[in-house]
N, C-alpha and C. Protein backbone atom coordinates (compact mmCIF):
# COMPACT_ATOMS: atom_id res chain seq x y z
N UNK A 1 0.86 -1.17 0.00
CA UNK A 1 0.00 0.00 0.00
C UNK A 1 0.91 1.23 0.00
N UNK A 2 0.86 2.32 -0.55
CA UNK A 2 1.63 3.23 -0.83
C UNK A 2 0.90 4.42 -0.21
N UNK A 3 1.90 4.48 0.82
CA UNK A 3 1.78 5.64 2.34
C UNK A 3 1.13 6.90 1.91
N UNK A 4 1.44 7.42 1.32
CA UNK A 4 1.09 8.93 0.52
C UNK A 4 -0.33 8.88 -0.04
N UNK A 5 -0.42 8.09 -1.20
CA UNK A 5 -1.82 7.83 -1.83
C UNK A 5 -2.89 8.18 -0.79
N UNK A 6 -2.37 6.65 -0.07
CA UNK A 6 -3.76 6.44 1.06
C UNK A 6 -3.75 7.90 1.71
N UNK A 7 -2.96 8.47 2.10
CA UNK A 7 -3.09 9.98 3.27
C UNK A 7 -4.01 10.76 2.59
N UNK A 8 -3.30 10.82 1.36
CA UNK A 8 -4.16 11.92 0.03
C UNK A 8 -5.82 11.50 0.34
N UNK A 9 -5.77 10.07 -0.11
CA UNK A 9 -7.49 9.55 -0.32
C UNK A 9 -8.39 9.98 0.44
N UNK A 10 -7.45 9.69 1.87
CA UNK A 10 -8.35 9.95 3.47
C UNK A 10 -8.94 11.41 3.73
N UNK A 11 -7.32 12.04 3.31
CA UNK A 11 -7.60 13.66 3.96
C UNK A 11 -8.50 14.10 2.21
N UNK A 12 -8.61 13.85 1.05
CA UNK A 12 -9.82 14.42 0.19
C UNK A 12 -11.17 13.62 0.96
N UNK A 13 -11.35 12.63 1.43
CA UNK A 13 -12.95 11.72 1.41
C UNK A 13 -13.05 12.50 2.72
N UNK A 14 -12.14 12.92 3.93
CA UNK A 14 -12.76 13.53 5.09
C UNK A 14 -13.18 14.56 4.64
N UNK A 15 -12.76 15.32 3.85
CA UNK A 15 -12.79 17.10 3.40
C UNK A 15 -14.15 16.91 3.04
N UNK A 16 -14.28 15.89 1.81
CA UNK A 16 -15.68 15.74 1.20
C UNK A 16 -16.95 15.74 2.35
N UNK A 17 -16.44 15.00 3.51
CA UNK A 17 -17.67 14.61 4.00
C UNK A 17 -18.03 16.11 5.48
N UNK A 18 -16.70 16.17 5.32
CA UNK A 18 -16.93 17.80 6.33
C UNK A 18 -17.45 18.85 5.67
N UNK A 19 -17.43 19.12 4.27
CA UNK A 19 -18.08 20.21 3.38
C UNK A 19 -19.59 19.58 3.63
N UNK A 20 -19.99 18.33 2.87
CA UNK A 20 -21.66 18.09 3.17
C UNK A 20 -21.57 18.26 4.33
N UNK A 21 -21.06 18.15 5.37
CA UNK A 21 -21.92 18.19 6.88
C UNK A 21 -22.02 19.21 7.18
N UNK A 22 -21.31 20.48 7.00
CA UNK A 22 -21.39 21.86 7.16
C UNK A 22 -22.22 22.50 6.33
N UNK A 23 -22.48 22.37 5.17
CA UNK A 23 -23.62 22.18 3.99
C UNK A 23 -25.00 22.05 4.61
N UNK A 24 -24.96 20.74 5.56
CA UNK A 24 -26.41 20.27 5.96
C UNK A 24 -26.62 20.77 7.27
N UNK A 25 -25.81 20.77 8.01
CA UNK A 25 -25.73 21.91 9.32
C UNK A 25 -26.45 23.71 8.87
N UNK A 26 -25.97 24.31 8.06
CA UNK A 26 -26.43 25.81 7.26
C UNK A 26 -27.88 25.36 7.12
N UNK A 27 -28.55 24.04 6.30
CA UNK A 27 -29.60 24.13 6.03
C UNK A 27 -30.74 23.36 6.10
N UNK A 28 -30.07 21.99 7.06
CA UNK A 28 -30.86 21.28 7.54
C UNK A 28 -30.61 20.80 8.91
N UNK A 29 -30.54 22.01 9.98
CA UNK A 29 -29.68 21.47 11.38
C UNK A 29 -30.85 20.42 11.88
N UNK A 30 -32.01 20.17 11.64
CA UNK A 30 -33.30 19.06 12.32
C UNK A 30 -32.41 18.11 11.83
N UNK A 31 -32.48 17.87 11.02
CA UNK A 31 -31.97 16.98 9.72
C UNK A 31 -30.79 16.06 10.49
N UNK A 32 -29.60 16.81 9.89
CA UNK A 32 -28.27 16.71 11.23
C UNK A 32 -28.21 16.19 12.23
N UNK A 33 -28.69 16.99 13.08
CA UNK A 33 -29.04 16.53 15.24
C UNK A 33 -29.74 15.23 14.87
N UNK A 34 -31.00 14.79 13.72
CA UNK A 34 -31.30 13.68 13.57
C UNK A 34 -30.62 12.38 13.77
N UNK A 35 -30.11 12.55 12.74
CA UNK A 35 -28.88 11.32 12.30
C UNK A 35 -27.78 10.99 13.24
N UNK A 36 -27.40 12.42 14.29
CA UNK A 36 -26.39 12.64 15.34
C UNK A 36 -26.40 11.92 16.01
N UNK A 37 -28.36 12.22 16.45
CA UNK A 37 -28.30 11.26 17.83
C UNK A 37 -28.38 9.68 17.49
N UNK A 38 -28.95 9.32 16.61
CA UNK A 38 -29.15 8.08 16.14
C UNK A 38 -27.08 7.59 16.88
N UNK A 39 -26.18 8.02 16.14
CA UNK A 39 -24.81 8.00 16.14
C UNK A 39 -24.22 7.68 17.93
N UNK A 40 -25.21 8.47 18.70
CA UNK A 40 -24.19 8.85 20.10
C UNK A 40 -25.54 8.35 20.62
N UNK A 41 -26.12 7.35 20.16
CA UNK A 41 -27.70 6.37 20.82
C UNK A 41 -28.32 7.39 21.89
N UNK A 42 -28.89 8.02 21.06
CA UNK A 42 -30.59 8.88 21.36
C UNK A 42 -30.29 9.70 22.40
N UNK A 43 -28.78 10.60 22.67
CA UNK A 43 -28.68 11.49 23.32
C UNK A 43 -29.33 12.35 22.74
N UNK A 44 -30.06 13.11 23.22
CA UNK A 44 -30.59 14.63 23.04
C UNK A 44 -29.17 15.76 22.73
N UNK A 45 -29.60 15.72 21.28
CA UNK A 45 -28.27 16.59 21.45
C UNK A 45 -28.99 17.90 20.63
N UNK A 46 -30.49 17.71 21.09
CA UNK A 46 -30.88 19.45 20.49
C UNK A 46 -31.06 20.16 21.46
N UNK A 47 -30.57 19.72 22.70
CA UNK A 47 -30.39 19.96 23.98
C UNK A 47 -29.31 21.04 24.26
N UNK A 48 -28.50 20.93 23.63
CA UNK A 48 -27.14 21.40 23.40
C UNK A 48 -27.28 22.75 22.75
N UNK A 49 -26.50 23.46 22.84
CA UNK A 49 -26.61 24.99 22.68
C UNK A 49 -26.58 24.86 21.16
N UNK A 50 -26.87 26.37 20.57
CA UNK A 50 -26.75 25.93 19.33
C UNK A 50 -25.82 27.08 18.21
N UNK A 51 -25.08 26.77 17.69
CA UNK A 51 -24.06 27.99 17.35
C UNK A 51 -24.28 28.01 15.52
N UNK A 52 -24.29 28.67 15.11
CA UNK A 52 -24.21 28.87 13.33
C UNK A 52 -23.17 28.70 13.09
N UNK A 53 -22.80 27.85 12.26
CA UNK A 53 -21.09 28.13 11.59
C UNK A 53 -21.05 29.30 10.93
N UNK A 54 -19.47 29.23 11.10
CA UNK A 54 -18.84 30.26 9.91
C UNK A 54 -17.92 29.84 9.51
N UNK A 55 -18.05 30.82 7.66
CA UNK A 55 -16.80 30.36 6.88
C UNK A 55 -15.53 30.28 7.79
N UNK A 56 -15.42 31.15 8.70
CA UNK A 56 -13.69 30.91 8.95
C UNK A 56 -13.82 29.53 9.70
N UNK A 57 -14.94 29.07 10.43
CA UNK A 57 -15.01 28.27 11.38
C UNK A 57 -14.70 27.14 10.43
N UNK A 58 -15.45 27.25 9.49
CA UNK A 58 -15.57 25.68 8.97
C UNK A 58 -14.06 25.70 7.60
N UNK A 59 -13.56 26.90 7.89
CA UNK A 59 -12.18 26.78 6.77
C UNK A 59 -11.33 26.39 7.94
N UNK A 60 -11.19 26.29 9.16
CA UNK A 60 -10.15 25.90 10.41
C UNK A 60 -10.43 24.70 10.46
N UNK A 61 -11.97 24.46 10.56
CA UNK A 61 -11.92 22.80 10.92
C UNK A 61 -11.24 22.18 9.49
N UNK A 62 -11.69 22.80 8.42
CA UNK A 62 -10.84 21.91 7.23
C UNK A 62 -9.52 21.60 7.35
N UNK A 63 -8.89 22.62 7.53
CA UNK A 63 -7.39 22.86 7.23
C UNK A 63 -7.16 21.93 8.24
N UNK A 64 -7.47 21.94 9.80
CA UNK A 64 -7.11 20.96 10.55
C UNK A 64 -7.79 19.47 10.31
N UNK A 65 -8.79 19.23 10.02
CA UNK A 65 -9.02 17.84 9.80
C UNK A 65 -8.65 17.20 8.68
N UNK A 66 -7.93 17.96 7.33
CA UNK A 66 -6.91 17.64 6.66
C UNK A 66 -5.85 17.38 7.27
N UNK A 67 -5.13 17.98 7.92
CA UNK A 67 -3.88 17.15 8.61
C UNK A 67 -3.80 15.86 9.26
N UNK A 68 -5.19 16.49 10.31
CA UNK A 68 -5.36 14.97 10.98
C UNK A 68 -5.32 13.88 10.09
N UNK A 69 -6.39 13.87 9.44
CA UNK A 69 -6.57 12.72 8.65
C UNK A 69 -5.51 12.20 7.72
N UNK A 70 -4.37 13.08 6.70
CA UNK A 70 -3.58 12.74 6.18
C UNK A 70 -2.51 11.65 7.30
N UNK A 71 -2.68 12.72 8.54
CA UNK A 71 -1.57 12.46 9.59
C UNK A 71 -2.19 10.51 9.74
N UNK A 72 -3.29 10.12 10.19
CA UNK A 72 -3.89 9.02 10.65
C UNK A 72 -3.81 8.03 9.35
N UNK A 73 -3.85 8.45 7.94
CA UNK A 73 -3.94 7.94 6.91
C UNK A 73 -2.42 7.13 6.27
N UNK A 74 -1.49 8.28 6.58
CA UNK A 74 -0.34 8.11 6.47
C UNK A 74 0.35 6.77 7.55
N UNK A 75 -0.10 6.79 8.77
CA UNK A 75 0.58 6.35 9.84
C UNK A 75 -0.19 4.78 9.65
N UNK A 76 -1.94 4.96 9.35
CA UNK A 76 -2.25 3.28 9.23
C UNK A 76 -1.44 2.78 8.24
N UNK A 77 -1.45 2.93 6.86
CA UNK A 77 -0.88 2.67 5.59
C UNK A 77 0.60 2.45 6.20
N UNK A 78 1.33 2.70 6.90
CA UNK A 78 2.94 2.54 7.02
C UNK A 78 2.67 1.20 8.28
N UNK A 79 1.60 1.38 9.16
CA UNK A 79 1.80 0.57 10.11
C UNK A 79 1.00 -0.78 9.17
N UNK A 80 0.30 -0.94 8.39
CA UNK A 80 -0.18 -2.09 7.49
C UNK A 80 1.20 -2.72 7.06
N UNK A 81 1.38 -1.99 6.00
CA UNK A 81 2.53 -2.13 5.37
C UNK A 81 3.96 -3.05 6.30
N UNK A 82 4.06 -2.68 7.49
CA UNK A 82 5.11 -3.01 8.05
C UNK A 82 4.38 -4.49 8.69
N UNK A 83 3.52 -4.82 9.03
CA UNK A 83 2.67 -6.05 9.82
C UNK A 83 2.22 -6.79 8.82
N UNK A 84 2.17 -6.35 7.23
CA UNK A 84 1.80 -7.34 6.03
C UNK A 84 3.42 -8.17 5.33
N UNK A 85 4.71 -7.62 6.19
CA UNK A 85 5.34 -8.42 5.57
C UNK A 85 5.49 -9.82 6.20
């Protein structure tokens, strides 16, 4: 498996899925908290305060959950790699 690729794949498919969720957060927050709680088993999480994103907000979480994820993408792919020989 080639370390880089996979980082690339991870940190574009997280980006992808943090743009729709910030997407559906702007215009379907029922929608969202729906599916949430289903996720964290039927906590009330419209309970929870409730804040609007913003572009800068949701350009920080990108930039950082691109790293992460390259960072996590990079590190499984090398730790595979080393336990598949």
């Amino acid at each position: 498996m080639k370390e880089v690729a996979f980082a690339n794949a991870l940190a574009i498919v997280s980006d992808a899925v943090s743009l729709v969720c910030a997407l559906l957060v702007w215009t379907a927050r029922d929608f969202v908290l729906g599916i949430a709680s289903g996720w964290v088993h039927g906590m009330d999480l419209a309970a929870l305060p409730v804040a609007t994103p913003t572009l800068s907000g949701v350009l920080v979480g990108l930039v950082t959950l691109t790293v992460a994820a390259w960072a996590v993408g990079y590190s499984f792919a090398w730790t595979y790699n080393r336990l598949a020989k």
